[in-house]
Protein backbone atom coordinates (compact mmCIF):
# COMPACT_ATOMS: atom_id res chain seq x y z
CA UNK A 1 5.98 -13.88 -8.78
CA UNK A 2 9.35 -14.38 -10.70
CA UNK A 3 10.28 -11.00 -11.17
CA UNK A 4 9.07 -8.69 -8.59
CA UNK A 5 10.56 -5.15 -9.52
CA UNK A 6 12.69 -2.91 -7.34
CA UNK A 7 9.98 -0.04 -7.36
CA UNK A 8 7.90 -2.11 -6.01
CA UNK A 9 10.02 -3.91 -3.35
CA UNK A 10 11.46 0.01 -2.15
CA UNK A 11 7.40 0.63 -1.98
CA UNK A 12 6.90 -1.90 0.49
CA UNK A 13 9.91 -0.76 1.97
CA UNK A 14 8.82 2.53 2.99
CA UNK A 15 5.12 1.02 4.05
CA UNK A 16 6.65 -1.22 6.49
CA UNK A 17 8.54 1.56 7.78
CA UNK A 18 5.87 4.23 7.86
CA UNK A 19 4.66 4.32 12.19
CA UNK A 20 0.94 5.60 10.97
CA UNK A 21 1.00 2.09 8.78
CA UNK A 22 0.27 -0.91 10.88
CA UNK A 23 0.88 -4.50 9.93
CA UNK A 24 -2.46 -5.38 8.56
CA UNK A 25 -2.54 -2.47 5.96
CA UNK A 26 1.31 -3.17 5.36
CA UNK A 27 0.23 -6.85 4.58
CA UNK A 28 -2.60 -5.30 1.94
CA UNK A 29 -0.18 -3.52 0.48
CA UNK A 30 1.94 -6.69 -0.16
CA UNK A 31 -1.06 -8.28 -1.56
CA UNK A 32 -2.04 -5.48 -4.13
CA UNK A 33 1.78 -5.08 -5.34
CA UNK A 34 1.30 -9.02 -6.35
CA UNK A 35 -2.03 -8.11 -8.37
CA UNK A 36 -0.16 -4.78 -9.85
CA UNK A 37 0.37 -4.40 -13.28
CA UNK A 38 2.78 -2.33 -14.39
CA UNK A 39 1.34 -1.41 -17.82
CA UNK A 40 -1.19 -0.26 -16.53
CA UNK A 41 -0.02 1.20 -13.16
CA UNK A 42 -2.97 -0.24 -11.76
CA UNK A 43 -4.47 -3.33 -9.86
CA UNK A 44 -8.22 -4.42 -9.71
CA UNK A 45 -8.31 -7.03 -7.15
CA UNK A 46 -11.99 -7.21 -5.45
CA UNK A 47 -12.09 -6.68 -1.79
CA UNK A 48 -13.74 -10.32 -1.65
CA UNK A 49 -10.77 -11.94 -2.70
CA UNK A 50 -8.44 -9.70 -1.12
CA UNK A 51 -10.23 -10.39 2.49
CA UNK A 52 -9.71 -14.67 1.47
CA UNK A 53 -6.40 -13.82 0.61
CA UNK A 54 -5.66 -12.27 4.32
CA UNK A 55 -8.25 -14.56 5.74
CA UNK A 56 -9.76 -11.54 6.93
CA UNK A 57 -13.33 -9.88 6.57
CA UNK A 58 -14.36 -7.54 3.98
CA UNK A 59 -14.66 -4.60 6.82
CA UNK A 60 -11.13 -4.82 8.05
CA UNK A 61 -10.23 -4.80 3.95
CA UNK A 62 -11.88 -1.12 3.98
CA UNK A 63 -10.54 -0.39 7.04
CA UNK A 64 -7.25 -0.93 5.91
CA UNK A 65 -7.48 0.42 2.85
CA UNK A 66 -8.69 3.70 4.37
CA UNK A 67 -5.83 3.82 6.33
CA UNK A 68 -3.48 3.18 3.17
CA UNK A 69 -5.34 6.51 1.58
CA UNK A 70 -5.00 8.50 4.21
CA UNK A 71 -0.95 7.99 4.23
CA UNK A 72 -1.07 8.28 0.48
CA UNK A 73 0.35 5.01 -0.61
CA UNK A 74 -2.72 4.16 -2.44
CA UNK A 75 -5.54 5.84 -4.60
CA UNK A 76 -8.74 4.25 -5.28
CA UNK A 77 -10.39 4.95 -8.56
CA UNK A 78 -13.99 4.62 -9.87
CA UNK A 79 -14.33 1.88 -12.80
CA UNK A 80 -18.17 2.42 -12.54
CA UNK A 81 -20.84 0.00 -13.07
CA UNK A 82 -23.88 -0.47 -10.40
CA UNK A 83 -21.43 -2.26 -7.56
CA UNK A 84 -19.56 0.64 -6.66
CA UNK A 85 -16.06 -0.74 -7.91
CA UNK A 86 -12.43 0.67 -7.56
CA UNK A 87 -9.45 -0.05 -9.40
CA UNK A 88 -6.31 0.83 -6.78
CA UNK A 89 -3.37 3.10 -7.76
CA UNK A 90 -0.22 2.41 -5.88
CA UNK A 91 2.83 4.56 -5.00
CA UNK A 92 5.69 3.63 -5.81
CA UNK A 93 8.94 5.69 -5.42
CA UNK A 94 10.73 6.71 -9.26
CA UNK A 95 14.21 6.17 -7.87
CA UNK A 96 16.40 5.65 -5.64
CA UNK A 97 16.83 9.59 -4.69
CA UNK A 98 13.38 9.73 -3.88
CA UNK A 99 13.41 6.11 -2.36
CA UNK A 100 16.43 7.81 0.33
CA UNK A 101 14.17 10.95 1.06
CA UNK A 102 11.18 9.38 1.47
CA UNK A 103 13.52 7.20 4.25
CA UNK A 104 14.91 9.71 5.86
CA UNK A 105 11.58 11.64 6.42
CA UNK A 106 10.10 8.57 8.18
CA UNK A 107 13.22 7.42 10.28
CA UNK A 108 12.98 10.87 11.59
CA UNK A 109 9.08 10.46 12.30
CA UNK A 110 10.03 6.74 14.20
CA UNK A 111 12.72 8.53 16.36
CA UNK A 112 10.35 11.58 17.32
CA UNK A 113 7.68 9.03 18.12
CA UNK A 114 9.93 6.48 20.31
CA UNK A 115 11.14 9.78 22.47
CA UNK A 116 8.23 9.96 24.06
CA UNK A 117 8.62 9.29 27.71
């Protein structure tokens, strides 16, 4: 991990930020930004090795990846064959403008959700 791009750092930025993203899906999301590739845009990790990586089962791995889909930070798609296998699509903001919106949208979302009484 010598070079690990700014896209992808302000990606996990925004994760860890996001209230409907908790810290197990926020740690996922670390773990599939290290088995991105950017030519590609995509990473094909299995969910075998992705629940030894978090020394976590293979359930909680869907579990949080459902709840990475839902917020839209990742997109799972079909590569086929008999198993039922998914490449995963990240998010990643394009700039820095985009980056600053997306921030502002969820500080607004934490400070909403902490006024609760």
């Amino acid at each position: 991990m010598a070079s690990f791009p700014l896209k992808k750092w302000w990606a996990l930025q925004i994760v860890s930020l996001d209230p409907r993203v908790g810290k197990g899906p926020t740690q996922l999301f670390c773990r599939l930004l290290e088995y991105h590739n950017s030519k590609t845009g995509l990473c094909f990790p299995g969910q075998a090795r992705l629940s030894d990586d978090l020394a976590v089962s293979v359930r909680t791995i869907r579990t949080w990846t459902k709840c990475l889909c839902r917020c839209g930070y990742v997109e799972l798609i079909p590569k086929g064959g008999r198993q039922g296998t998914y490449a995963y699509k990240l998010w990643q903001p394009t700039g820095r403008l985009e980056f600053k919106e997306a921030e502002k949208s969820l500080r607004g979302r934490r400070k909403r959700a902490s006024a609760k009484p």
